[in-house]
C-alpha atoms as a PDB file:
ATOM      1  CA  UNK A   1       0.000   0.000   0.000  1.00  0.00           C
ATOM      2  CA  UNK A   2       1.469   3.785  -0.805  1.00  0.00           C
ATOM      3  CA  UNK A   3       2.115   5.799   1.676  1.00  0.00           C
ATOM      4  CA  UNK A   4       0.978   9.454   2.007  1.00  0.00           C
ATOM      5  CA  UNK A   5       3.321  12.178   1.695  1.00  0.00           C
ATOM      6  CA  UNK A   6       4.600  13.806   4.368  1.00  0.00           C
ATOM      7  CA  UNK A   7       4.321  17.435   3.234  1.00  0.00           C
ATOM      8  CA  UNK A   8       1.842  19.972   3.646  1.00  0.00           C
ATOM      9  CA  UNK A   9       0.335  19.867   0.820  1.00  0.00           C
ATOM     10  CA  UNK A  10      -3.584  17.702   1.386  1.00  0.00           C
ATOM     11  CA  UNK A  11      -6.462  17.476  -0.485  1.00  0.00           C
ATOM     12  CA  UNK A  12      -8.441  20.917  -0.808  1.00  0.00           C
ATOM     13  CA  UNK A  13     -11.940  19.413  -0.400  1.00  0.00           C
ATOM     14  CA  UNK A  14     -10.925  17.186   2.881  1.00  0.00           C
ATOM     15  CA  UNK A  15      -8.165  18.005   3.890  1.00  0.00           C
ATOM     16  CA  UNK A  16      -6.624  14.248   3.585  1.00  0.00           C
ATOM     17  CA  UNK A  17      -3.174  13.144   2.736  1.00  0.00           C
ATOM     18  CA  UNK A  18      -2.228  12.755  -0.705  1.00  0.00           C
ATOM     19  CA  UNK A  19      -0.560   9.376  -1.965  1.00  0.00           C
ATOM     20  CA  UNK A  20       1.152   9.328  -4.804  1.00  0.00           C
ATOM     21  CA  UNK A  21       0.031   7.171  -7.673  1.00  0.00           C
ATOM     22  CA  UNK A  22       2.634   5.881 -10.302  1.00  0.00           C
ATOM     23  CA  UNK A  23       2.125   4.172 -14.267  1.00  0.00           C
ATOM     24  CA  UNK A  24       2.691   0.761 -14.162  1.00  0.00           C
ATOM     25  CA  UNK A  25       5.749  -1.021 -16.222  1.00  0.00           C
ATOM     26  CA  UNK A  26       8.043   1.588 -16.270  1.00  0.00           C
ATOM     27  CA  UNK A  27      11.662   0.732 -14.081  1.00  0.00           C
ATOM     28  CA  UNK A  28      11.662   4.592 -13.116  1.00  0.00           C
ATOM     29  CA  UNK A  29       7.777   5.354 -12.281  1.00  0.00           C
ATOM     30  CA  UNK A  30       6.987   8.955 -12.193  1.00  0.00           C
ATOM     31  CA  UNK A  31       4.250  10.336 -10.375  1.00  0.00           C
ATOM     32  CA  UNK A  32       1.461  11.474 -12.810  1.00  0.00           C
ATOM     33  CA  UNK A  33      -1.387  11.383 -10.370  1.00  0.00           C
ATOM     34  CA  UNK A  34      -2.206  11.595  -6.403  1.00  0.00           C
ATOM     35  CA  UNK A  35      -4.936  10.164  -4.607  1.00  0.00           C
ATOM     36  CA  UNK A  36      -6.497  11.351  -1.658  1.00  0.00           C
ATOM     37  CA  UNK A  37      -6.393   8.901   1.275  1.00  0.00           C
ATOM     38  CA  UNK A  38     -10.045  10.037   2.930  1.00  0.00           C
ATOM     39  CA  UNK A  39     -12.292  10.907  -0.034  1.00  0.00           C
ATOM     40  CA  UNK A  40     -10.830   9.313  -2.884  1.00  0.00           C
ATOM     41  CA  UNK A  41     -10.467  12.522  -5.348  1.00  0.00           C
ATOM     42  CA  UNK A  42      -7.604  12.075  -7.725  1.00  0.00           C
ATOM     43  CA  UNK A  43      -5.411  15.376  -8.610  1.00  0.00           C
ATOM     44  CA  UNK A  44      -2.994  15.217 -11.918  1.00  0.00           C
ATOM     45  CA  UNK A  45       0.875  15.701 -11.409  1.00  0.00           C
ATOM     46  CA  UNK A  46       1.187  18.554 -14.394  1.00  0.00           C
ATOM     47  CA  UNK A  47       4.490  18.784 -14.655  1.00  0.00           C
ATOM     48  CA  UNK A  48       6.277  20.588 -12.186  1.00  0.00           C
ATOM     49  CA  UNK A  49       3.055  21.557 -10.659  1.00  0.00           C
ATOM     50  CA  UNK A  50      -0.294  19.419  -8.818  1.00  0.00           C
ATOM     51  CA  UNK A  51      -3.293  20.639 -10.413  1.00  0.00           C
ATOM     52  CA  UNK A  52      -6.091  20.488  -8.036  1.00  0.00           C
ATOM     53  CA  UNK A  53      -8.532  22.619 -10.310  1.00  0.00           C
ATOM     54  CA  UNK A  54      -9.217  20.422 -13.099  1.00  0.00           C
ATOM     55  CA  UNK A  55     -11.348  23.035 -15.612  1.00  0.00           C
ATOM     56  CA  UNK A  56     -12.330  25.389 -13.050  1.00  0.00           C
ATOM     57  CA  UNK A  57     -10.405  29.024 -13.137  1.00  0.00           C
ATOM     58  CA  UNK A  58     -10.653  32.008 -12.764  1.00  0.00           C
ATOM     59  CA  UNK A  59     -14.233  34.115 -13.073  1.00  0.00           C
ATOM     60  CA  UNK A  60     -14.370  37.101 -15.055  1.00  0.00           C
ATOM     61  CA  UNK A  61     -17.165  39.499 -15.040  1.00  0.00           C
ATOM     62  CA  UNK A  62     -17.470  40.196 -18.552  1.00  0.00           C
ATOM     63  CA  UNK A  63     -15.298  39.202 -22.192  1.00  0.00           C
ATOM     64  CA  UNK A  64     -13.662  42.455 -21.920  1.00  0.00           C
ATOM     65  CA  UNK A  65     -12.186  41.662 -18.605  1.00  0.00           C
ATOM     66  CA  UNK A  66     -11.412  37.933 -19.631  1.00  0.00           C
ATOM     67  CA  UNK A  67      -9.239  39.377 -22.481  1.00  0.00           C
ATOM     68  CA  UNK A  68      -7.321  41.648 -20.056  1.00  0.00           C
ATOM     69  CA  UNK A  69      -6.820  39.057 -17.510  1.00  0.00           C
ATOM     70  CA  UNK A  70      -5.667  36.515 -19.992  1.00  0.00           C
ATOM     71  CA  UNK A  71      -2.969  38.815 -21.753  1.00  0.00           C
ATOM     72  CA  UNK A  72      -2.089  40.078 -18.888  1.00  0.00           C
ATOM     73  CA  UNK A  73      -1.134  36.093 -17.194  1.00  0.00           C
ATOM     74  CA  UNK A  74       0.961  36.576 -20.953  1.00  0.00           C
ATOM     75  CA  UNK A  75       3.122  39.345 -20.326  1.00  0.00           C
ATOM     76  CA  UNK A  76       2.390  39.790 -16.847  1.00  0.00           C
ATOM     77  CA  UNK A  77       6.455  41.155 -16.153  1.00  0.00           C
ATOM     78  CA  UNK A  78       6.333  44.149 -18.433  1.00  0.00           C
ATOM     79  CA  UNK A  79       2.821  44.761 -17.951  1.00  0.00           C
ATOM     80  CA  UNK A  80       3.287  45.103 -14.236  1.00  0.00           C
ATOM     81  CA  UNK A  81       6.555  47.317 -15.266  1.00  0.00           C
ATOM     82  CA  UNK A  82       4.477  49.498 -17.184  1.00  0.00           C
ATOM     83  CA  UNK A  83       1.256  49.096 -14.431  1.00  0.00           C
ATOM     84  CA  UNK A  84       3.793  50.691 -11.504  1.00  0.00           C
ATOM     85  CA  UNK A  85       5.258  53.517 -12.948  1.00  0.00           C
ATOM     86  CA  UNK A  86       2.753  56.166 -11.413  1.00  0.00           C
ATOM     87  CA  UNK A  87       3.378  53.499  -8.011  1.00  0.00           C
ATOM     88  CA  UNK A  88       7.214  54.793  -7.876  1.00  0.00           C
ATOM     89  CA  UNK A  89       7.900  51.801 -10.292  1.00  0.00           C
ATOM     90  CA  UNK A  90       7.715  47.530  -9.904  1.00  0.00           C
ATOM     91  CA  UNK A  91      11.297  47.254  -7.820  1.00  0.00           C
ATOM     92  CA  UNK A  92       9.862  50.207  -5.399  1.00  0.00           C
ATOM     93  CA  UNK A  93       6.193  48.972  -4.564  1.00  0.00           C
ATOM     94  CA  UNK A  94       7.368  45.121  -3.979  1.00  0.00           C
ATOM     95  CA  UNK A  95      10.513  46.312  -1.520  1.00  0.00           C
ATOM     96  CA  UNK A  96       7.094  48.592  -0.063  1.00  0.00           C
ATOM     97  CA  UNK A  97       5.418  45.235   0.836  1.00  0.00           C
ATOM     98  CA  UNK A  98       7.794  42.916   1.177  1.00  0.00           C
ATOM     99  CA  UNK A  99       9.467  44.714   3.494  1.00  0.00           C
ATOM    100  CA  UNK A 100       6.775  44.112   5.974  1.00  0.00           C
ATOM    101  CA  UNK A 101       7.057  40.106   5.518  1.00  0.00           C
ATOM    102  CA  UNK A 102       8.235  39.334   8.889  1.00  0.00           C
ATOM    103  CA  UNK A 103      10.699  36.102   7.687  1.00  0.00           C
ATOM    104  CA  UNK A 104      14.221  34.155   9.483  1.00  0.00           C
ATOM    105  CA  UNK A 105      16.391  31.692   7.864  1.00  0.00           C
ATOM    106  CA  UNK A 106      14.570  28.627   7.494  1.00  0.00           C
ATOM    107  CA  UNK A 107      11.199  28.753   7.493  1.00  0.00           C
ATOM    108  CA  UNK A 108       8.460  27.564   5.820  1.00  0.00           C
ATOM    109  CA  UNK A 109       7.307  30.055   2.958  1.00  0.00           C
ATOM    110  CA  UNK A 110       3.416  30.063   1.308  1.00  0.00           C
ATOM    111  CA  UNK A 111       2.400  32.731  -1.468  1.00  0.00           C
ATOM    112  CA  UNK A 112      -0.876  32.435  -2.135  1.00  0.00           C
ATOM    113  CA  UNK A 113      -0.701  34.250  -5.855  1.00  0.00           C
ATOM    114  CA  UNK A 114       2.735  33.538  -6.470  1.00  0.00           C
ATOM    115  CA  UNK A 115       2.406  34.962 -10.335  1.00  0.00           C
ATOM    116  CA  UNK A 116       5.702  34.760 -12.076  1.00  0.00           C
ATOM    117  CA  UNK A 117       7.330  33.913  -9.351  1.00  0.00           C
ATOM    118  CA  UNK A 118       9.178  37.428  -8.659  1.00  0.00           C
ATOM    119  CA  UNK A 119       8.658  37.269  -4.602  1.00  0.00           C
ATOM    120  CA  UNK A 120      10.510  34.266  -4.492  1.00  0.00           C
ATOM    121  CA  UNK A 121      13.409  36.135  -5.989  1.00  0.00           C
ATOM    122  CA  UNK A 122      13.230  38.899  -3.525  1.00  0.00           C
ATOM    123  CA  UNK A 123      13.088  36.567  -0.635  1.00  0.00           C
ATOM    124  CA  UNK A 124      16.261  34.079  -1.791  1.00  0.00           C
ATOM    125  CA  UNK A 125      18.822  37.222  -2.355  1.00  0.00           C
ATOM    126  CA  UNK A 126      17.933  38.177   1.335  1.00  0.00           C
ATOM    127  CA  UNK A 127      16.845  34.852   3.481  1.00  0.00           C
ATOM    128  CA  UNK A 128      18.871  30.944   3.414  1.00  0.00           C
ATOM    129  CA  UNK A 129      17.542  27.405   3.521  1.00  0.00           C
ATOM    130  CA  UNK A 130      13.727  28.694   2.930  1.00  0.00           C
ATOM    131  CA  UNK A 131      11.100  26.004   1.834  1.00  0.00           C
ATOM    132  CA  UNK A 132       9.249  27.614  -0.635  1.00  0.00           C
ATOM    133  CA  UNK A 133       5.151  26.635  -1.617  1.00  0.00           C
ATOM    134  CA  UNK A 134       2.850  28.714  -3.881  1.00  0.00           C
ATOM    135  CA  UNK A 135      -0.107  28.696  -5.994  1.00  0.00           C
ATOM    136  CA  UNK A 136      -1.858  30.717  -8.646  1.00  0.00           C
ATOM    137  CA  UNK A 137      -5.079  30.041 -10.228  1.00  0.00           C
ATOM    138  CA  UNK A 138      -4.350  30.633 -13.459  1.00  0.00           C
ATOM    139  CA  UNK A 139      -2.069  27.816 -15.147  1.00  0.00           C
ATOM    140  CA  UNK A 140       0.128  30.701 -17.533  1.00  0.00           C
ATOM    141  CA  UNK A 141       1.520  32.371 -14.672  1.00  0.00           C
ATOM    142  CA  UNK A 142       2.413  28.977 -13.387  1.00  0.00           C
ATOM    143  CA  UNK A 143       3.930  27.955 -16.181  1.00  0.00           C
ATOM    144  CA  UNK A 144       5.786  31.310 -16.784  1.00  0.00           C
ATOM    145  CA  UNK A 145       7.130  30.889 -12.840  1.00  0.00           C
ATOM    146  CA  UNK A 146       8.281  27.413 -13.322  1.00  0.00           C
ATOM    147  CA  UNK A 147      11.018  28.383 -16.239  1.00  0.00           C
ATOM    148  CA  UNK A 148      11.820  31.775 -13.996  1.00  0.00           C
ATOM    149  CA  UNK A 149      12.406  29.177 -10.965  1.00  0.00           C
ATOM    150  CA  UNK A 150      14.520  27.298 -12.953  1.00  0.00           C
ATOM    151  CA  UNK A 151      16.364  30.225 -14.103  1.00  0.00           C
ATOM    152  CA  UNK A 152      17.120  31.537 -11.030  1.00  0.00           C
ATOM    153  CA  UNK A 153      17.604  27.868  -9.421  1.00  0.00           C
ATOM    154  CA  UNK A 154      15.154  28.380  -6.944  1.00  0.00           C
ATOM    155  CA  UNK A 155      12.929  25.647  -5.832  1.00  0.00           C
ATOM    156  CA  UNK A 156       9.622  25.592  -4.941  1.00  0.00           C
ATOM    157  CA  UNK A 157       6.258  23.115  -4.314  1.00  0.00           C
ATOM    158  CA  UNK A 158       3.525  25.065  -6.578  1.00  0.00           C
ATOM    159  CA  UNK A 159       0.487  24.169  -7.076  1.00  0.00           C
ATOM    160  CA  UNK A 160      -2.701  25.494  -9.725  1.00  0.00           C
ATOM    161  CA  UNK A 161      -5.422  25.629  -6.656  1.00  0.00           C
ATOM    162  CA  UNK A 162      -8.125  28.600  -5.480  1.00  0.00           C
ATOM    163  CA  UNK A 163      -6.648  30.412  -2.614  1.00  0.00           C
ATOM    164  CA  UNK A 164     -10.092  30.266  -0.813  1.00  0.00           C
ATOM    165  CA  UNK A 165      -9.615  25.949  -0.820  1.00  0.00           C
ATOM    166  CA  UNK A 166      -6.209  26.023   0.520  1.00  0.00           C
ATOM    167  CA  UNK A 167      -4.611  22.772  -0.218  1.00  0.00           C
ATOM    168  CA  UNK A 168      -2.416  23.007   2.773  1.00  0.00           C
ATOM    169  CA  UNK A 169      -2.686  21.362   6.183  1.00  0.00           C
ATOM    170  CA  UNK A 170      -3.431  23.142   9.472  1.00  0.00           C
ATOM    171  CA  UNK A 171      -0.223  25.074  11.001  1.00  0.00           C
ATOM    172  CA  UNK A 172       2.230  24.644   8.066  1.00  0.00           C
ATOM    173  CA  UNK A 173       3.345  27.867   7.572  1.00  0.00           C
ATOM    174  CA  UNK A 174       5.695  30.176   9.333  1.00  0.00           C
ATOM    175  CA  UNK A 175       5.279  33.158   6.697  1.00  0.00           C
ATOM    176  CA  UNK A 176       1.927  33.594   4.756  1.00  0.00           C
ATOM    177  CA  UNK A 177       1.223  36.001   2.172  1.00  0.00           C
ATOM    178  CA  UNK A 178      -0.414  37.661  -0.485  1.00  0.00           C
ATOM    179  CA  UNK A 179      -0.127  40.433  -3.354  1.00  0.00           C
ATOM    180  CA  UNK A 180      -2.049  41.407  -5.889  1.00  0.00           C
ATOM    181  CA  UNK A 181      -5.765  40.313  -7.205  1.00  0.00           C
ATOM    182  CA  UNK A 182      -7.405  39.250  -3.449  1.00  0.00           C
ATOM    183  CA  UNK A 183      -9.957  42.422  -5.059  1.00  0.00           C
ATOM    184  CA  UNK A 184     -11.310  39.607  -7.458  1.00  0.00           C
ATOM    185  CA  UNK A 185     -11.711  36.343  -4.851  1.00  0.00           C
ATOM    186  CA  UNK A 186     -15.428  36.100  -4.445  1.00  0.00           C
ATOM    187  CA  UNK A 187     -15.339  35.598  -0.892  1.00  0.00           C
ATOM    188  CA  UNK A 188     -12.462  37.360   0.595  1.00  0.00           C
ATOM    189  CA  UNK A 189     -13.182  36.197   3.997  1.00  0.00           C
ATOM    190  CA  UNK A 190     -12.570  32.650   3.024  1.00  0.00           C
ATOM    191  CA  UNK A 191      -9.561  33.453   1.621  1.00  0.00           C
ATOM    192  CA  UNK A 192      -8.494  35.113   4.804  1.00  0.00           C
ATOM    193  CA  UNK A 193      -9.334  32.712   6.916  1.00  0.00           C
ATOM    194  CA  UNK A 194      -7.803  29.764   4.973  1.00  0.00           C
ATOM    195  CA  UNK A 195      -4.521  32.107   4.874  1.00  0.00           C
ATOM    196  CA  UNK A 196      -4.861  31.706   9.415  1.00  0.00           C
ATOM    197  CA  UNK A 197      -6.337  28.342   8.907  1.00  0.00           C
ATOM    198  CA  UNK A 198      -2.759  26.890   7.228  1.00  0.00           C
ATOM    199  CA  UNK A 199      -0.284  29.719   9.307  1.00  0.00           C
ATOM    200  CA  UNK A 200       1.623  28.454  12.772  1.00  0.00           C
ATOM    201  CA  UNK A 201       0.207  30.458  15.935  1.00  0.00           C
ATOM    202  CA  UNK A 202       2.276  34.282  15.651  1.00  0.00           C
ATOM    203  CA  UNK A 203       2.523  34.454  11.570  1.00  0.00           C
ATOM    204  CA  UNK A 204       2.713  37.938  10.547  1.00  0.00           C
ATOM    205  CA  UNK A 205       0.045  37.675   7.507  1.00  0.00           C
ATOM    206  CA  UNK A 206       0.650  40.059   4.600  1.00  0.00           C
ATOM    207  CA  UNK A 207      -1.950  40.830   1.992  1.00  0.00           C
ATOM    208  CA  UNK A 208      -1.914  43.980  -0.743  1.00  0.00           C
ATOM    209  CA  UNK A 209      -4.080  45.110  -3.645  1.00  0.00           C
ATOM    210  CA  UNK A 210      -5.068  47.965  -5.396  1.00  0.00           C
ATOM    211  CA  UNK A 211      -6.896  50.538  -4.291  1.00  0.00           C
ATOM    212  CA  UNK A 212      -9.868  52.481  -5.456  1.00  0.00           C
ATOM    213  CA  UNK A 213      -7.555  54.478  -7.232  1.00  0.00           C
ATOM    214  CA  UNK A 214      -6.040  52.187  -9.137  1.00  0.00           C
ATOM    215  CA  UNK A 215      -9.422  50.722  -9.942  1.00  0.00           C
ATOM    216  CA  UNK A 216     -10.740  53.252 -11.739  1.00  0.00           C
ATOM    217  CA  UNK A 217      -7.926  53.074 -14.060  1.00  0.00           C
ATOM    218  CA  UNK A 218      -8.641  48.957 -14.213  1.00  0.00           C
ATOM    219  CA  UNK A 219     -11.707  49.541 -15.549  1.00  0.00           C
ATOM    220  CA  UNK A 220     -10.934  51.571 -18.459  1.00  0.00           C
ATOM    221  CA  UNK A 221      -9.456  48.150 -19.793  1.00  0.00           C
ATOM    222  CA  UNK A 222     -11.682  45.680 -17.710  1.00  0.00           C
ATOM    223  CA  UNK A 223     -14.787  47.425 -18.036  1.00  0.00           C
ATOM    224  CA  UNK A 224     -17.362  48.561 -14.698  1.00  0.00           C
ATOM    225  CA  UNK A 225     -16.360  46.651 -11.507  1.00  0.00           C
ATOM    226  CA  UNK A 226     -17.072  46.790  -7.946  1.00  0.00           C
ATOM    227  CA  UNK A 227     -15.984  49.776  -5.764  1.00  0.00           C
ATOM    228  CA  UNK A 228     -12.611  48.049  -4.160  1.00  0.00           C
ATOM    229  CA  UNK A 229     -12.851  47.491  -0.002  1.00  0.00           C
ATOM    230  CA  UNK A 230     -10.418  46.806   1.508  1.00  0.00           C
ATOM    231  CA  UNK A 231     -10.863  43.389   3.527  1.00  0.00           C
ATOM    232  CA  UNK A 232      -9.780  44.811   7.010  1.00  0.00           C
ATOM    233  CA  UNK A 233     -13.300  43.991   8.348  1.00  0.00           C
ATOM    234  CA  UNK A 234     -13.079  40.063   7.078  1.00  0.00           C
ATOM    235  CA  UNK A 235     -10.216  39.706   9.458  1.00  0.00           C
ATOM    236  CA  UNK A 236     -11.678  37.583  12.048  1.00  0.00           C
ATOM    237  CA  UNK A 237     -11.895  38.449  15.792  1.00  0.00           C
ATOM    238  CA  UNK A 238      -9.189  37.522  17.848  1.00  0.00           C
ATOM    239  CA  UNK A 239      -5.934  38.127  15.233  1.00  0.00           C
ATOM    240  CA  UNK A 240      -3.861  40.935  16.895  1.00  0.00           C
ATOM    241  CA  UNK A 241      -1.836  44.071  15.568  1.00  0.00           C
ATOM    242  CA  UNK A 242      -4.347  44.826  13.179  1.00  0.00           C
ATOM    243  CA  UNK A 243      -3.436  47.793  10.828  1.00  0.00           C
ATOM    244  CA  UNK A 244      -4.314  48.955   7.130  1.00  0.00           C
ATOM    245  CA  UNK A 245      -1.978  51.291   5.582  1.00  0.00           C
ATOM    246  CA  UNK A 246      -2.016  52.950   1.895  1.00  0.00           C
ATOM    247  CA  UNK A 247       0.978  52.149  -0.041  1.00  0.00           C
ATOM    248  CA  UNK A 248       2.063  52.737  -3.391  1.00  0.00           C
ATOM    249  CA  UNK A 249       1.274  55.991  -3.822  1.00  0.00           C
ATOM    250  CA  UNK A 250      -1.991  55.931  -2.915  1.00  0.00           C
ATOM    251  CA  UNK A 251      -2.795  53.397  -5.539  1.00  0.00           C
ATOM    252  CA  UNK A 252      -2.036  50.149  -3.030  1.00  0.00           C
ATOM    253  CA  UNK A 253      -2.946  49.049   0.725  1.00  0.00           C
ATOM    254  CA  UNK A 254      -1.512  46.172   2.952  1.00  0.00           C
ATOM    255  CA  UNK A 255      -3.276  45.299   5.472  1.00  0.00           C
ATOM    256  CA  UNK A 256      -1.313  43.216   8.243  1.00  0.00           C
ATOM    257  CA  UNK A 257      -2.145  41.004  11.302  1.00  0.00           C
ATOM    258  CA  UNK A 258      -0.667  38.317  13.552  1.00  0.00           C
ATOM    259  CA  UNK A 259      -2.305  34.689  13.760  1.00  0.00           C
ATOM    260  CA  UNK A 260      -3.891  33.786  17.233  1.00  0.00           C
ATOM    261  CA  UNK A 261      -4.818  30.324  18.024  1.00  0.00           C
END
């Protein structure tokens, strides 16, 4: 019988360990599929990635924003060049929120939008022996942070999953966070609380988006959307050191908060 891997990493719906499944008659089997132990779901090995999404993705409001979204997972680097220049520029706004990830030599890493993998660059010329883990939705950016990982010999456990279905276990992390597009989860509360549901006791959580803003200049490419809140009010009772600050010019806010169990 296989056994299930010891690693964070568990079945979204259940939160059950994953064993790995293997094709048969080969002399070096790789794993192409994983099998959870409790409700019997089956996840595909792409690659260098688990997808646990299968055809699900992300949900755009209208064709117009689908387009945007869609080039935007294709050039995402310059874009995001180009996106920051009224910010101060890209290098300026990430050192504005990274800065505030509270991080030591060792510990366990999850970005929950991990994009083109950029953060993880910013964190490995600064911090040793991290354990890296991140997701994004959308499988282009995944694919596009795989070859920069590679590039920059950085390794990392990614995953394509929906940051509101973590599929992490309970306590993994030691440094959880988040930037960029938590403005277009559905439920942002979910997301928050799966962010404290897979963070050790004492995480510093870190989560930034646009603001308002910025928003308004979104929607001249994405079309009408949603006046942008900023989730402070989703945090649940009982986190401590609560704060919301406006970053990036005015175009950005982080909000921040410690994990109490």
């Amino acid at each position: 019988m296989a056994a299930v891997i010891n690693d964070p990493q568990c079945c979204p719906s259940c939160r059950g360990g994953l064993i790995p499944l293997s094709e048969t008659g080969q002399d070096n089997p790789k794993i192409l599929r994983l099998r959870c132990d409790e409700c019997g779901k089956t996840y595909i090995r792409a690659g260098a990635y688990i997808d646990f999404l299968d055809d699900r993705g992300l949900v755009f409001k209208n064709r117009r924003e689908k387009f945007f979204r869609e080039i935007y997972a294709r050039s995402y680097t310059p874009l995001t060049n180009i996106m920051f220049i009224p910010c101060g520029g890209a290098r300026s706004a990430r050192n504005e929120v990274m800065s505030r990830v509270k991080i030591r030599d060792g510990n366990m890493v999850l970005e929950t939008g991990i994009g083109y993998g950029e953060n993880l660059l910013w964190l490995a010329r600064r911090y040793r022996n991290l354990r890296y883990y991140g997701l994004d939705i959308q499988k282009e950016m995944l694919i596009n942070c795989i070859s920069n990982l590679n590039r920059w010999k950085i390794t990392a456990e990614l995953a394509r999953a929906d940051a509101q279905d973590l599929p992490y276990r309970d306590n993994s992390f030691d440094v959880v966070f988040h930037l960029g597009a938590i403005n277009l989860f559905g439920d942002k509360g979910k997301a928050i609380r799966e962010m404290i549901r897979v963070a050790r006791p004492g995480t510093h959580i870190v989560i930034a988006d646009e603001t308002e803003k910025a928003g308004r200049l979104f929607s001249i490419f994405t079309g009408p959307a949603e006046k942008v809140v900023p989730p402070v009010d989703e945090v649940p009772p009982g986190m401590r050191n609560i704060s919301l600050s406006t970053i990036w010019r005015g175009y950005g806010y982080v909000l921040e908060f410690d994990v109490v169990k």
